[in-house]
PDB file of N, CA and C in Angstrom:
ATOM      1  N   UNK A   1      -5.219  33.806  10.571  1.00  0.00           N
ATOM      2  CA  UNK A   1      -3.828  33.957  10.181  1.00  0.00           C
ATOM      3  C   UNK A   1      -3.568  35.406   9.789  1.00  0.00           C
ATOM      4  N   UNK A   2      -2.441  35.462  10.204  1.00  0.00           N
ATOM      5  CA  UNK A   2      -1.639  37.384   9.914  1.00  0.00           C
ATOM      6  C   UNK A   2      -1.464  37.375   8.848  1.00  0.00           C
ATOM      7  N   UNK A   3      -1.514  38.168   7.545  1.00  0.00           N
ATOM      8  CA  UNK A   3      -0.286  38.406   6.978  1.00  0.00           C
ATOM      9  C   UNK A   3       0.532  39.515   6.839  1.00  0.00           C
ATOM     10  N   UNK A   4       1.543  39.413   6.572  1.00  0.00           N
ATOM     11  CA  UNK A   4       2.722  40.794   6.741  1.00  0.00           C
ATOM     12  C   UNK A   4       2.939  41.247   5.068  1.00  0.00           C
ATOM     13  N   UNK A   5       3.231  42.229   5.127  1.00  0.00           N
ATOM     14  CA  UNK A   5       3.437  42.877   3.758  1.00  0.00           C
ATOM     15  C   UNK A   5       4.194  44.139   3.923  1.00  0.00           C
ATOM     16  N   UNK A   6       5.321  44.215   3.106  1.00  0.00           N
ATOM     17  CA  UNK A   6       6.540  45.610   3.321  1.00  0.00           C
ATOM     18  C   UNK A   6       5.918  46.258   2.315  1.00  0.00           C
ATOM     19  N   UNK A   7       5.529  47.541   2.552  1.00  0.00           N
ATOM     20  CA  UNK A   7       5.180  49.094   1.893  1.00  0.00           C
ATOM     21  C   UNK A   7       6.028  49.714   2.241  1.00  0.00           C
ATOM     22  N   UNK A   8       6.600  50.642   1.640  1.00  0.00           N
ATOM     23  CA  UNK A   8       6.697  52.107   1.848  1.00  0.00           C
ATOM     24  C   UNK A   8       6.088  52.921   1.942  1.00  0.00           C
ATOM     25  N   UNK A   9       5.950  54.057   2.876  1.00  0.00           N
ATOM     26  CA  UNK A   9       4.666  54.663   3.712  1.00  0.00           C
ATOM     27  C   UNK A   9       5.506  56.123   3.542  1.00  0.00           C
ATOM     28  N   UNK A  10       4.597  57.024   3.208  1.00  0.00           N
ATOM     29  CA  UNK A  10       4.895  58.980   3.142  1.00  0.00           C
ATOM     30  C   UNK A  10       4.147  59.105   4.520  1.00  0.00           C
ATOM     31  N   UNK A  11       4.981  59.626   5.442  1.00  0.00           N
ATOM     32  CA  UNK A  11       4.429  60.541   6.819  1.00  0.00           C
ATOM     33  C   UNK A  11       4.465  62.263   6.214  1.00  0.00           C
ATOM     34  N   UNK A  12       3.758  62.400   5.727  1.00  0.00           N
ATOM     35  CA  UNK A  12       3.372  64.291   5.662  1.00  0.00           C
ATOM     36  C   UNK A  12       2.764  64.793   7.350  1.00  0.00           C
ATOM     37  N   UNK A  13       3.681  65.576   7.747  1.00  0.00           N
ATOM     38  CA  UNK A  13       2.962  66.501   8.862  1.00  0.00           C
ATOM     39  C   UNK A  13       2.085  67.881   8.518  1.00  0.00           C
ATOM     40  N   UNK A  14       1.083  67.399   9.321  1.00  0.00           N
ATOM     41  CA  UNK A  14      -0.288  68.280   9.127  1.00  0.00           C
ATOM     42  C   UNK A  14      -0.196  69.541   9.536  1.00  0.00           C
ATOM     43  N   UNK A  15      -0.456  70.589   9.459  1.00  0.00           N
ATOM     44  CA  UNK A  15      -0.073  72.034  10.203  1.00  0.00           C
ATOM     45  C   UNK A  15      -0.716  71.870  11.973  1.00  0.00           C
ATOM     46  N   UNK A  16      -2.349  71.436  11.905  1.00  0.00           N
ATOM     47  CA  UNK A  16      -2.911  70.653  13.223  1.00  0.00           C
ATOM     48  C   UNK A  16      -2.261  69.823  13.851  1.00  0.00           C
ATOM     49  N   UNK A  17      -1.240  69.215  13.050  1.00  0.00           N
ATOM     50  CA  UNK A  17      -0.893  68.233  14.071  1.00  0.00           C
ATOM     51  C   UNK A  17      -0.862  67.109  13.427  1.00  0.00           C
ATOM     52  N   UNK A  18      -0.421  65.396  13.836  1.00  0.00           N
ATOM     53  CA  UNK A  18      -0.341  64.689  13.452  1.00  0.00           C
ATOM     54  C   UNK A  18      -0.265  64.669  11.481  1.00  0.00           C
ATOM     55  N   UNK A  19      -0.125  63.204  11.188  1.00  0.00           N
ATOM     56  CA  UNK A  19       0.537  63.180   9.842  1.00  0.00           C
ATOM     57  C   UNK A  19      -0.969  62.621   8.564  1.00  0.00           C
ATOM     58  N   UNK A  20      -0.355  62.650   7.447  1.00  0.00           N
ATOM     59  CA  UNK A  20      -0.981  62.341   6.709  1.00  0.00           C
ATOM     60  C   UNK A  20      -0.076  60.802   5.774  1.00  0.00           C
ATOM     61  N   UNK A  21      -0.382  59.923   6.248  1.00  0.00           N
ATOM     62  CA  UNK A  21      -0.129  58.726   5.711  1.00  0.00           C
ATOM     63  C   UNK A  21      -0.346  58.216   4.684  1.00  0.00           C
ATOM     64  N   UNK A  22       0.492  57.986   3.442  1.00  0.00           N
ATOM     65  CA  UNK A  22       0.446  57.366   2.301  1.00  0.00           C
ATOM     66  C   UNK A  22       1.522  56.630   1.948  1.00  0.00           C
ATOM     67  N   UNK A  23       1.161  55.196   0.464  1.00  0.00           N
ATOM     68  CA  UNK A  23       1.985  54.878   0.248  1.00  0.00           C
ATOM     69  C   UNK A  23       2.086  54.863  -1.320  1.00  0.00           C
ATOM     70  N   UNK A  24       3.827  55.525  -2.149  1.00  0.00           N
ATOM     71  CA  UNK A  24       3.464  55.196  -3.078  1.00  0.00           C
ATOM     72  C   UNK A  24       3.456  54.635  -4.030  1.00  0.00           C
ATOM     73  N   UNK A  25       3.432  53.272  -4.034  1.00  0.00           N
ATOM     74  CA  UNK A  25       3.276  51.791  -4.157  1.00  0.00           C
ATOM     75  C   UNK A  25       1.683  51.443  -4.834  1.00  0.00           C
ATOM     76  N   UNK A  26       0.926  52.350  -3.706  1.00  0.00           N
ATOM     77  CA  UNK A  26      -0.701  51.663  -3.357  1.00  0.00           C
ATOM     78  C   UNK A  26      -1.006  52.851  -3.318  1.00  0.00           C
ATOM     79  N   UNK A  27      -1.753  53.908  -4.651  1.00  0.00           N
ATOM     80  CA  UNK A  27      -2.032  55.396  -4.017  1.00  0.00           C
ATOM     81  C   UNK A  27      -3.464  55.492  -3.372  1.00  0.00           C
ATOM     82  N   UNK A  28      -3.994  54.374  -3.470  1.00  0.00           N
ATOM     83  CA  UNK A  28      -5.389  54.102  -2.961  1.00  0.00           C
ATOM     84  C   UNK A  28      -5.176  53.940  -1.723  1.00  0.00           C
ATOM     85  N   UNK A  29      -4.359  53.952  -0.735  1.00  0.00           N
ATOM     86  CA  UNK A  29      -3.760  53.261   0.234  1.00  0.00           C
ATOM     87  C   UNK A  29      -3.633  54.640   1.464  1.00  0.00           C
ATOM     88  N   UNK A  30      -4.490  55.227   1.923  1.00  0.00           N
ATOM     89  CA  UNK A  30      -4.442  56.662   2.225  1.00  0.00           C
ATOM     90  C   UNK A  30      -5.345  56.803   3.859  1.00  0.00           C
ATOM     91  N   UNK A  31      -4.429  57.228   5.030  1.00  0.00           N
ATOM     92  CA  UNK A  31      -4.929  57.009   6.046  1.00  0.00           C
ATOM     93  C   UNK A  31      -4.382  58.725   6.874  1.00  0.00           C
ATOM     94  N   UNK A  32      -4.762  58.793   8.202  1.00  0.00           N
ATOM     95  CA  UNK A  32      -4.199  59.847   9.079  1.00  0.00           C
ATOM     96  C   UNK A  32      -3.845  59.195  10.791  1.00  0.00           C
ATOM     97  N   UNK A  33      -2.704  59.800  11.565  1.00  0.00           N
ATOM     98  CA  UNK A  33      -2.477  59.276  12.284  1.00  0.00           C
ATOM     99  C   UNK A  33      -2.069  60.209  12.955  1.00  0.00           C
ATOM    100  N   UNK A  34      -2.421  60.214  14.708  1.00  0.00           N
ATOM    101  CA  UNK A  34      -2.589  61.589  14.956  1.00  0.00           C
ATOM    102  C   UNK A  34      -1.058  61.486  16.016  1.00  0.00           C
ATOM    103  N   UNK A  35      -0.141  60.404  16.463  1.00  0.00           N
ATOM    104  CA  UNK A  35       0.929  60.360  16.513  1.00  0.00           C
ATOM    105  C   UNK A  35       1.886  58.852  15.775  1.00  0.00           C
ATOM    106  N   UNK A  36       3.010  59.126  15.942  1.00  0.00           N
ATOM    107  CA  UNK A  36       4.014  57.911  15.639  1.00  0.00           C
ATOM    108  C   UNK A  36       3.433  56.663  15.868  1.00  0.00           C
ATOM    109  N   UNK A  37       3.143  56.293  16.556  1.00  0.00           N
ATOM    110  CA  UNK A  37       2.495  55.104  17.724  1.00  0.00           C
ATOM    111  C   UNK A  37       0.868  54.789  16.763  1.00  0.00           C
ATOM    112  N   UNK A  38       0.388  55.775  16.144  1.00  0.00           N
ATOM    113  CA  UNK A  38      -0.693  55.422  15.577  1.00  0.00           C
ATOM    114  C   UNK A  38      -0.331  54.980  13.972  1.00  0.00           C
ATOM    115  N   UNK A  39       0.415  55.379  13.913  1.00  0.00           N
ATOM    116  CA  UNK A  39       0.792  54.963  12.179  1.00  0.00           C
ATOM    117  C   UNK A  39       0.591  53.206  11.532  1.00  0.00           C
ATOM    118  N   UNK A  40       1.360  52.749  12.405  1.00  0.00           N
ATOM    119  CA  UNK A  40       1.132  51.458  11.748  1.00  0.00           C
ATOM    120  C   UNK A  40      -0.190  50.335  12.227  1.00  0.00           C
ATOM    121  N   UNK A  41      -0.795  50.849  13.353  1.00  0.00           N
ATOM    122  CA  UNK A  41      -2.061  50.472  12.988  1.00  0.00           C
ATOM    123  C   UNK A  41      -3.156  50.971  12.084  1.00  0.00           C
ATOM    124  N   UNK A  42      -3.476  52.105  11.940  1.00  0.00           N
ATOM    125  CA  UNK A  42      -3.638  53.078  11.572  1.00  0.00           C
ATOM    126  C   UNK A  42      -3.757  52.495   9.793  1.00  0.00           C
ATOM    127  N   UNK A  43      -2.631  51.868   9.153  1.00  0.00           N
ATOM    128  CA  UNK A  43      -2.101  51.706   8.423  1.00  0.00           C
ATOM    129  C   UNK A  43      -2.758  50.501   8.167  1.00  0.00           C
ATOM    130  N   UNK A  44      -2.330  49.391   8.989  1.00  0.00           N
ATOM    131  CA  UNK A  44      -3.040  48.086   9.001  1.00  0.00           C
ATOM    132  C   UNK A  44      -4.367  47.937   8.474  1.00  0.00           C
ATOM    133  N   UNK A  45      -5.081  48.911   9.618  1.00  0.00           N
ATOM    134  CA  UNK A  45      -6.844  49.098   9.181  1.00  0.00           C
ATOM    135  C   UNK A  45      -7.183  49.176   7.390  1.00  0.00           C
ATOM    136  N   UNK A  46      -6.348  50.369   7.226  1.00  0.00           N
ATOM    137  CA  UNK A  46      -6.636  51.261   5.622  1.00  0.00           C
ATOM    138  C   UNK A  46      -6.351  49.792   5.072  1.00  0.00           C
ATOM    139  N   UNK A  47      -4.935  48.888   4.988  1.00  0.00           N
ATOM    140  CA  UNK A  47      -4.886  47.782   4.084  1.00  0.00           C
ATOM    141  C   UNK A  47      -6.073  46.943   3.769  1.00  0.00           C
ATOM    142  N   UNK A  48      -6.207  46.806   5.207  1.00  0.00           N
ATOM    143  CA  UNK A  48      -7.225  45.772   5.485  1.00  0.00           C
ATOM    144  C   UNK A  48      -8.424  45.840   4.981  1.00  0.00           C
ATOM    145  N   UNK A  49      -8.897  47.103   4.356  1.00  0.00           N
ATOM    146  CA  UNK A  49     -10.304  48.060   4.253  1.00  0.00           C
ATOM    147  C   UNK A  49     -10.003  48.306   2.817  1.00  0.00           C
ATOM    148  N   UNK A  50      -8.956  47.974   1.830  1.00  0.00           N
ATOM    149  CA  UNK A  50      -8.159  48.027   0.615  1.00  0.00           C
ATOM    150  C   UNK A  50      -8.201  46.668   0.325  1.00  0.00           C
ATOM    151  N   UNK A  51      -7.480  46.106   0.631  1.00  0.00           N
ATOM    152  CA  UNK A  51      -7.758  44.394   0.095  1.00  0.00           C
ATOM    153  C   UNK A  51      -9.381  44.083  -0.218  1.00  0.00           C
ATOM    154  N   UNK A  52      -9.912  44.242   1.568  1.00  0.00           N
ATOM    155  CA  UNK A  52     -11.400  43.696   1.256  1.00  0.00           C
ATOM    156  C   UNK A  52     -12.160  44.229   0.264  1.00  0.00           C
ATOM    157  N   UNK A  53     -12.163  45.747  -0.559  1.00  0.00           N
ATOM    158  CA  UNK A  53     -12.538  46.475  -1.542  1.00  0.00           C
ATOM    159  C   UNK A  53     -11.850  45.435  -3.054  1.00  0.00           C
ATOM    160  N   UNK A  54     -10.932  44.973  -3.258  1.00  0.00           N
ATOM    161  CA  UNK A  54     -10.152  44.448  -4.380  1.00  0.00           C
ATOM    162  C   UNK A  54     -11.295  43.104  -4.268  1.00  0.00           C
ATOM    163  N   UNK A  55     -11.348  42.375  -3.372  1.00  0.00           N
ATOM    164  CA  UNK A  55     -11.995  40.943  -2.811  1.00  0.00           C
ATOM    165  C   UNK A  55     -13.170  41.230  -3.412  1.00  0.00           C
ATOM    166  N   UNK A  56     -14.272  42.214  -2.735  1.00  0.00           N
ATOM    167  CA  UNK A  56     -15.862  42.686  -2.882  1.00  0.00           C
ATOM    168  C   UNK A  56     -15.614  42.840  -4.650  1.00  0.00           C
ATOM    169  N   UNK A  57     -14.876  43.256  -5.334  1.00  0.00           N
ATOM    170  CA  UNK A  57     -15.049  43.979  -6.887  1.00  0.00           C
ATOM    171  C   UNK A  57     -14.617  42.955  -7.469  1.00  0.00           C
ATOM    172  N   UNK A  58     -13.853  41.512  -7.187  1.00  0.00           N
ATOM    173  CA  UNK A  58     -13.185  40.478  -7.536  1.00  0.00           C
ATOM    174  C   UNK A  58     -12.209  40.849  -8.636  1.00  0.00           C
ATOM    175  N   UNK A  59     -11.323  41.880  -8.219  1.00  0.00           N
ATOM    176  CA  UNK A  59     -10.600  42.245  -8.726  1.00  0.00           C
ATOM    177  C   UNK A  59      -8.774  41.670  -8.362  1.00  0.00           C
ATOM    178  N   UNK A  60      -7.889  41.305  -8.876  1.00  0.00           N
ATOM    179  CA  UNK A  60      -6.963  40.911  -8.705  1.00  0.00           C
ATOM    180  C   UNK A  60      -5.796  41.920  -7.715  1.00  0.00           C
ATOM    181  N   UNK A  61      -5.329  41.888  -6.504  1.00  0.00           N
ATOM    182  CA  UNK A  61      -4.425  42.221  -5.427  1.00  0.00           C
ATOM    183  C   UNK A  61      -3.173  42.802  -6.689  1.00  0.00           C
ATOM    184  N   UNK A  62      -3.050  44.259  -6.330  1.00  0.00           N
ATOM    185  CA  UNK A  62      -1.624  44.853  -6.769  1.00  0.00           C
ATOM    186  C   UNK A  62      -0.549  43.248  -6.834  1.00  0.00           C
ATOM    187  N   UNK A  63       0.291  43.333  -7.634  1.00  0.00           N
ATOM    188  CA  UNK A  63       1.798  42.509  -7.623  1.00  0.00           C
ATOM    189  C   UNK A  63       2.324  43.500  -6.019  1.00  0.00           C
ATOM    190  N   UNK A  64       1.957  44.279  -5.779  1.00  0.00           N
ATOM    191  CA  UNK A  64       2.653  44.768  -4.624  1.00  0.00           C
ATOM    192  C   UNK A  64       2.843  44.274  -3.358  1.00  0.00           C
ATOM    193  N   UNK A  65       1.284  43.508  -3.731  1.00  0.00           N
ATOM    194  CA  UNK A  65       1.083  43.296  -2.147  1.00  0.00           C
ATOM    195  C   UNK A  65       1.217  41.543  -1.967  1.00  0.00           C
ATOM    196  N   UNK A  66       2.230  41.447  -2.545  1.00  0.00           N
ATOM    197  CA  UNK A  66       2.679  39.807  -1.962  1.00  0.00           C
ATOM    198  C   UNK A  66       2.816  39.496  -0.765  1.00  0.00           C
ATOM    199  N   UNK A  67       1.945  39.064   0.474  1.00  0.00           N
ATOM    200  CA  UNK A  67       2.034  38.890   1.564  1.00  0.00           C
ATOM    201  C   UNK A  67       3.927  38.000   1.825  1.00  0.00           C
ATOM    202  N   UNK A  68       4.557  38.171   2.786  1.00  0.00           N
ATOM    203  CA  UNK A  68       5.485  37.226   3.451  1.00  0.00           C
ATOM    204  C   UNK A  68       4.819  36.214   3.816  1.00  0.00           C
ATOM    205  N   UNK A  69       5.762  34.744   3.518  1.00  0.00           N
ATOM    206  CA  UNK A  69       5.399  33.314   4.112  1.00  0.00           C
ATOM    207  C   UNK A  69       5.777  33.498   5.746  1.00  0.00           C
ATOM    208  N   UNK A  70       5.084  32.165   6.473  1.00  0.00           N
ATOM    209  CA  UNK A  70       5.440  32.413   7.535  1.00  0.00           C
ATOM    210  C   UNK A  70       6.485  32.024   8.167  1.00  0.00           C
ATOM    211  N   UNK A  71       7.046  32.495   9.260  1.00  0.00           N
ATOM    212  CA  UNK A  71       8.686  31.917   9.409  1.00  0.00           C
ATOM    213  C   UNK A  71       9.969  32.367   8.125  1.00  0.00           C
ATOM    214  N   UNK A  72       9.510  33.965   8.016  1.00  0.00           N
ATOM    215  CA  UNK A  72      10.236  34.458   7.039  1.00  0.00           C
ATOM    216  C   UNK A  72      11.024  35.522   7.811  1.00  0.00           C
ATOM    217  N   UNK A  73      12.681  35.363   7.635  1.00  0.00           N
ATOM    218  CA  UNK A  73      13.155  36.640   8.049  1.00  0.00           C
ATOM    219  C   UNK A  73      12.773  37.839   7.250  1.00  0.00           C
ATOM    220  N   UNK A  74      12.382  38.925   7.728  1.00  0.00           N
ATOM    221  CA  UNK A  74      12.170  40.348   7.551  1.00  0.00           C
ATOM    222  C   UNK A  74      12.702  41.304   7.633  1.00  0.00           C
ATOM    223  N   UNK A  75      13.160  41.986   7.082  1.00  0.00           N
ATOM    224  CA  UNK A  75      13.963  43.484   6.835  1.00  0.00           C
ATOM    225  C   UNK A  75      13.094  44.597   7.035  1.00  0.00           C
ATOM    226  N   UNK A  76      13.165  45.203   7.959  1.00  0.00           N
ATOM    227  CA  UNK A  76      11.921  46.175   8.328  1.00  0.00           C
ATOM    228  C   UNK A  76      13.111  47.499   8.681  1.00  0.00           C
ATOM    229  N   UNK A  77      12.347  48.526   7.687  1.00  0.00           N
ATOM    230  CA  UNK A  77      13.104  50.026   8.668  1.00  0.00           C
ATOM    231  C   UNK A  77      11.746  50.814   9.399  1.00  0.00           C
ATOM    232  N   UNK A  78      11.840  51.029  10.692  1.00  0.00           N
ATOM    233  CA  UNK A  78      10.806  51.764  11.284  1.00  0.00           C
ATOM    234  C   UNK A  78      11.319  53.214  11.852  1.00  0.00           C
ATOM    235  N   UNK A  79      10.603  54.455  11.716  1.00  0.00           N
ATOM    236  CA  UNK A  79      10.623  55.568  12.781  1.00  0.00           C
ATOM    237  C   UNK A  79      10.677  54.914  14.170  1.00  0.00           C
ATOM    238  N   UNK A  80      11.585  55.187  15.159  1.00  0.00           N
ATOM    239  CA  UNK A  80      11.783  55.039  16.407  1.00  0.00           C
ATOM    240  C   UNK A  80      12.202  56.662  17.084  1.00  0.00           C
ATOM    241  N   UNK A  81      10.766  56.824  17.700  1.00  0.00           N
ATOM    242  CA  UNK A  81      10.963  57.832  18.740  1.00  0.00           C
ATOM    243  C   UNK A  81      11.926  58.054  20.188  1.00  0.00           C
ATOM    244  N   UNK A  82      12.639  58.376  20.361  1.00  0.00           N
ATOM    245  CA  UNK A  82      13.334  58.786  21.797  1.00  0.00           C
ATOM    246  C   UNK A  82      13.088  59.945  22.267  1.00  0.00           C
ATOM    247  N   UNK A  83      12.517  59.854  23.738  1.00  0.00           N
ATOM    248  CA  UNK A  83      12.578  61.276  24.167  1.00  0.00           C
ATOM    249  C   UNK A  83      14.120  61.975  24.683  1.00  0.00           C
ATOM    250  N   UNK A  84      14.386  62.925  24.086  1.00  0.00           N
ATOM    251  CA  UNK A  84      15.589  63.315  24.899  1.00  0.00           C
ATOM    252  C   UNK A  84      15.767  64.234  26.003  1.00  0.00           C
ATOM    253  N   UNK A  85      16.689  64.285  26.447  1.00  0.00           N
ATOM    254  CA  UNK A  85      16.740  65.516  27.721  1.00  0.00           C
ATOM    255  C   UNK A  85      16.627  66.840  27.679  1.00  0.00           C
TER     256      UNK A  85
END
């Protein structure tokens, strides 16, 4: 089973290139993504690699991270790239 969870996410651009991903909600929560398209997996992983750290220490999940039930409408704002002419 999935679960979904709304963060707010900081895209910092790197002078190299691509961004530096944080959220600050979760400052433990800290990834890099080397375009747009990589961010929210990118993102996924770090959670995923964050929870299981809270789990391993049997430590109790931020109030932040209340997963969504399933069959829940969602309010999502995303970066959407267009190339233009």
């Amino acid at each position: 089973m999935q679960n979904i969870y709304k963060l707010p996410l900081v895209l910092e651009p790197q002078p190299e290139g691509g961004y530096t991903v944080t959220c600050p909600l979760l400052p433990n929560l800290i990834t890099e993504a080397d375009t747009l398209d990589e961010v929210i997996p990118n993102v996924s992983d770090a959670l995923a690699a964050l929870i299981e750290t809270y789990e391993d220490l049997n430590q109790p999940l931020p109030s932040i991270l209340q997963s969504y039930p399933q069959n829940t409408v969602i309010w999502s704002e995303s970066l959407i790239p267009v190339a233009s002419d």
